[in-house]
Every structure is written in C-alpha cells, then in structure tokens.
Protein backbone atom coordinates (compact mmCIF):
# COMPACT_ATOMS: atom_id res chain seq x y z
CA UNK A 1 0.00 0.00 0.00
CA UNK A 2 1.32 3.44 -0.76
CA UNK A 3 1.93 5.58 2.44
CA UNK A 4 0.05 8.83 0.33
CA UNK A 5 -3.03 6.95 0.03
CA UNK A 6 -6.78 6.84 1.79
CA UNK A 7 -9.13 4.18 1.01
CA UNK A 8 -12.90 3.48 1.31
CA UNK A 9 -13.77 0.38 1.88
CA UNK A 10 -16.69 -2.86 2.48
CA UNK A 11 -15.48 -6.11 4.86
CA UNK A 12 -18.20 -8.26 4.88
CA UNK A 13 -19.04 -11.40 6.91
CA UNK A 14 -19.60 -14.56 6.16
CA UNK A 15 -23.23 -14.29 6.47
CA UNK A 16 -22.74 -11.07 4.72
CA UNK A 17 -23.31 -8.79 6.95
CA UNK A 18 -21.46 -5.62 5.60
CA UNK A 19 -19.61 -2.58 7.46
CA UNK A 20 -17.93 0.16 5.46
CA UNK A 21 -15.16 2.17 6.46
CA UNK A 22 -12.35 4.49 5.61
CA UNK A 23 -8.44 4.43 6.58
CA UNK A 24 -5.32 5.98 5.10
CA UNK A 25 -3.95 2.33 5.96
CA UNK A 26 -6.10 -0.70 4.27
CA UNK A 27 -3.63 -3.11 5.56
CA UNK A 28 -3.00 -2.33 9.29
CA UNK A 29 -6.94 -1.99 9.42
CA UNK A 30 -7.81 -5.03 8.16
CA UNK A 31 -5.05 -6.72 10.53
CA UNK A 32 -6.93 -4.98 13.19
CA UNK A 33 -10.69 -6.11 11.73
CA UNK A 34 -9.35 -9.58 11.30
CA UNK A 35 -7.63 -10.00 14.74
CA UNK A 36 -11.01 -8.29 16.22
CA UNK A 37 -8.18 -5.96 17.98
CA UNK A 38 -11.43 -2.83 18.38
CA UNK A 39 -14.97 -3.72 20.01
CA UNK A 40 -17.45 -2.69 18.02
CA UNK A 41 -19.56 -3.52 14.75
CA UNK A 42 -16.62 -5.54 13.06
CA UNK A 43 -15.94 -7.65 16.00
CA UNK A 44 -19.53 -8.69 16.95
CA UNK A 45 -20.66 -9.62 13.85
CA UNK A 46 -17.02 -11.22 12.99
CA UNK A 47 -16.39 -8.62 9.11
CA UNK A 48 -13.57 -9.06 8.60
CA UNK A 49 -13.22 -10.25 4.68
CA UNK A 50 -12.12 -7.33 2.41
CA UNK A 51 -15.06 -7.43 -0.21
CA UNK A 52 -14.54 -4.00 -2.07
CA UNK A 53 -12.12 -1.26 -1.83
CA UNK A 54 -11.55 2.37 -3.57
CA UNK A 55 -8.29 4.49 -3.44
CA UNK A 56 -7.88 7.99 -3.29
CA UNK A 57 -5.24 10.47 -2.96
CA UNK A 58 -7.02 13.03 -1.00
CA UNK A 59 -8.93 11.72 2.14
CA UNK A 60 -11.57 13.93 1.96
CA UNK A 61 -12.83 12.02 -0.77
CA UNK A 62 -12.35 8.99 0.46
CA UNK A 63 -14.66 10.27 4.02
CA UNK A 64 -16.93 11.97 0.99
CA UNK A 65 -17.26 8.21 -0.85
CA UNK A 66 -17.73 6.62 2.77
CA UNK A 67 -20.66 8.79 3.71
CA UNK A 68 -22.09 8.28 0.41
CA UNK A 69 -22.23 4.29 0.36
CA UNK A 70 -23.10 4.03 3.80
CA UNK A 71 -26.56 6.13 2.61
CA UNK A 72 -26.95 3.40 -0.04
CA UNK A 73 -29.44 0.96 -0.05
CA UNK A 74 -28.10 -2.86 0.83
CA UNK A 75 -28.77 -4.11 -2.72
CA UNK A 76 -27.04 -1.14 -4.11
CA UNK A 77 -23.92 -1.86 -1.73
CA UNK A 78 -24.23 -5.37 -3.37
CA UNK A 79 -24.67 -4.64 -7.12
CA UNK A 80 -21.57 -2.87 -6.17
CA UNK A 81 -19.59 -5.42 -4.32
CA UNK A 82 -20.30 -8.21 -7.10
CA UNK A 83 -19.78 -5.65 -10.22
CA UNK A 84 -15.93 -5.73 -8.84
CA UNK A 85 -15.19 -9.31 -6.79
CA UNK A 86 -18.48 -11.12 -7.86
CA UNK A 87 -17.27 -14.53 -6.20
CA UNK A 88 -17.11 -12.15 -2.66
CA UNK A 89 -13.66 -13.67 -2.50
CA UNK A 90 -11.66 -11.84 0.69
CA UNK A 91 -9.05 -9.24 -1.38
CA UNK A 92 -6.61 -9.41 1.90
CA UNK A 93 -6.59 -13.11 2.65
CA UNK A 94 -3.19 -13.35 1.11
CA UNK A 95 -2.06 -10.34 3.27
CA UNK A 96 -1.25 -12.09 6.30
CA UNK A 97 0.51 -14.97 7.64
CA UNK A 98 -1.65 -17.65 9.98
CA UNK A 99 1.39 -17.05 12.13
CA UNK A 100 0.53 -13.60 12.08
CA UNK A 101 -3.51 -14.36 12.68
CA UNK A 102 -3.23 -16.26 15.62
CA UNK A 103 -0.45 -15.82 17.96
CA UNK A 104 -0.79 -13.84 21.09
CA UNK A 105 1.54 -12.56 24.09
CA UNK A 106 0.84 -15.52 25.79
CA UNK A 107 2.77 -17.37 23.21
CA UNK A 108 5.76 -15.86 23.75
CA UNK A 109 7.61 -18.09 25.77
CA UNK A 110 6.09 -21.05 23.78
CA UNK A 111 7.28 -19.80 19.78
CA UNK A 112 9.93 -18.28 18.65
CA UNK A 113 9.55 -14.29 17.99
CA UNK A 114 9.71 -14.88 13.89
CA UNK A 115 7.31 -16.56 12.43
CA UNK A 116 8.56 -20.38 11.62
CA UNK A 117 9.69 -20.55 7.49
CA UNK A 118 7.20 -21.79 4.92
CA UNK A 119 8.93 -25.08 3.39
CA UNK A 120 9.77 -24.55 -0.31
C-alpha cells in the first residue's frame, strides 16, 4: 500500500453482513478487523473479509465516498460489491501470515519471535 493513500472500503461477513469504512492504511486496518483488535460492529458480527475497496489520494474524498455508500441501499452496496469481486472472494486473505492471525503474548515463551519458514 502506498503511504500517500486513503481508502474506502466494504469487509463483509460470512453471512454477509457488511460494514464500510475508511483508513489511510487498508492493511493495518484489516489486521486490526481480522484480529477483532477494536470492540465494536466488526468484531460482533465477525467482518472481517475485504469485499470492495476504492483508493484515493485526498482523504476527503475517500470520508466523501464513505458517507455516500453508507446512505446506499443494501442491494445497491451489493450490485456494487459483485460488479468488482463477484465470487465475494476476501481481497486481503493473502495479506497475512496464519502465524501472524493467531499468535498472542501468551505465546511468547512457547514460539519463537519470527514466524517459523514456509517449506519450499
């Protein structure tokens, strides 16, 4: 992701149950959605696959395109969603490692601080 970027976005559930958001970093935020890091929305109704995304330069469009989907109808957020990833397929799931999904401070003392290497 490029640092001079903002970017509107949909996670969905499995269920599909959508949330739509903004960030000027898509990949931190979906580490955070993912690992259910903030209470909230996200976390209780488990969105956390990347469905649709938009970038823009200047933020204020991207809070401007935010506002506008989240007055949008459901099916409209839909047509949407399936005119770009029409399988619903999660855009980040290659983003992170399952090392990176699941371990916690607890862990610490029980894996080593890098994740293990991927056999070849």
């Amino acid at each position: 992701m490029h640092e001079g970027y903002y970017y509107t976005y949909i996670v969905a559930s499995r269920s599909l149950t959508l949330y739509i958001g903004m960030t000027g970093d898509l990949r931190k935020r979906m580490f955070e959605h993912k690992r259910k890091l903030h209470e909230g929305f996200t976390a209780t109704y488990n969105c956390n696959r990347l469905v649709w995304f938009e970038r823009f330069v200047d933020p204020s469009n991207a809070i401007d395109r935010e506002k506008q989907l989240k007055r949008w109808s459901r099916s409209k957020k839909i047509t949407l969603i399936k005119r770009e990833n029409p399988t619903w397929i999660d855009l980040s799931a290659e983003w992170f490692t399952e090392f990176e999904l699941t371990w916690t401070p607890n862990q610490a003392k029980l894996v080593p601080l890098t994740p293990p290497s991927t056999p070849e």
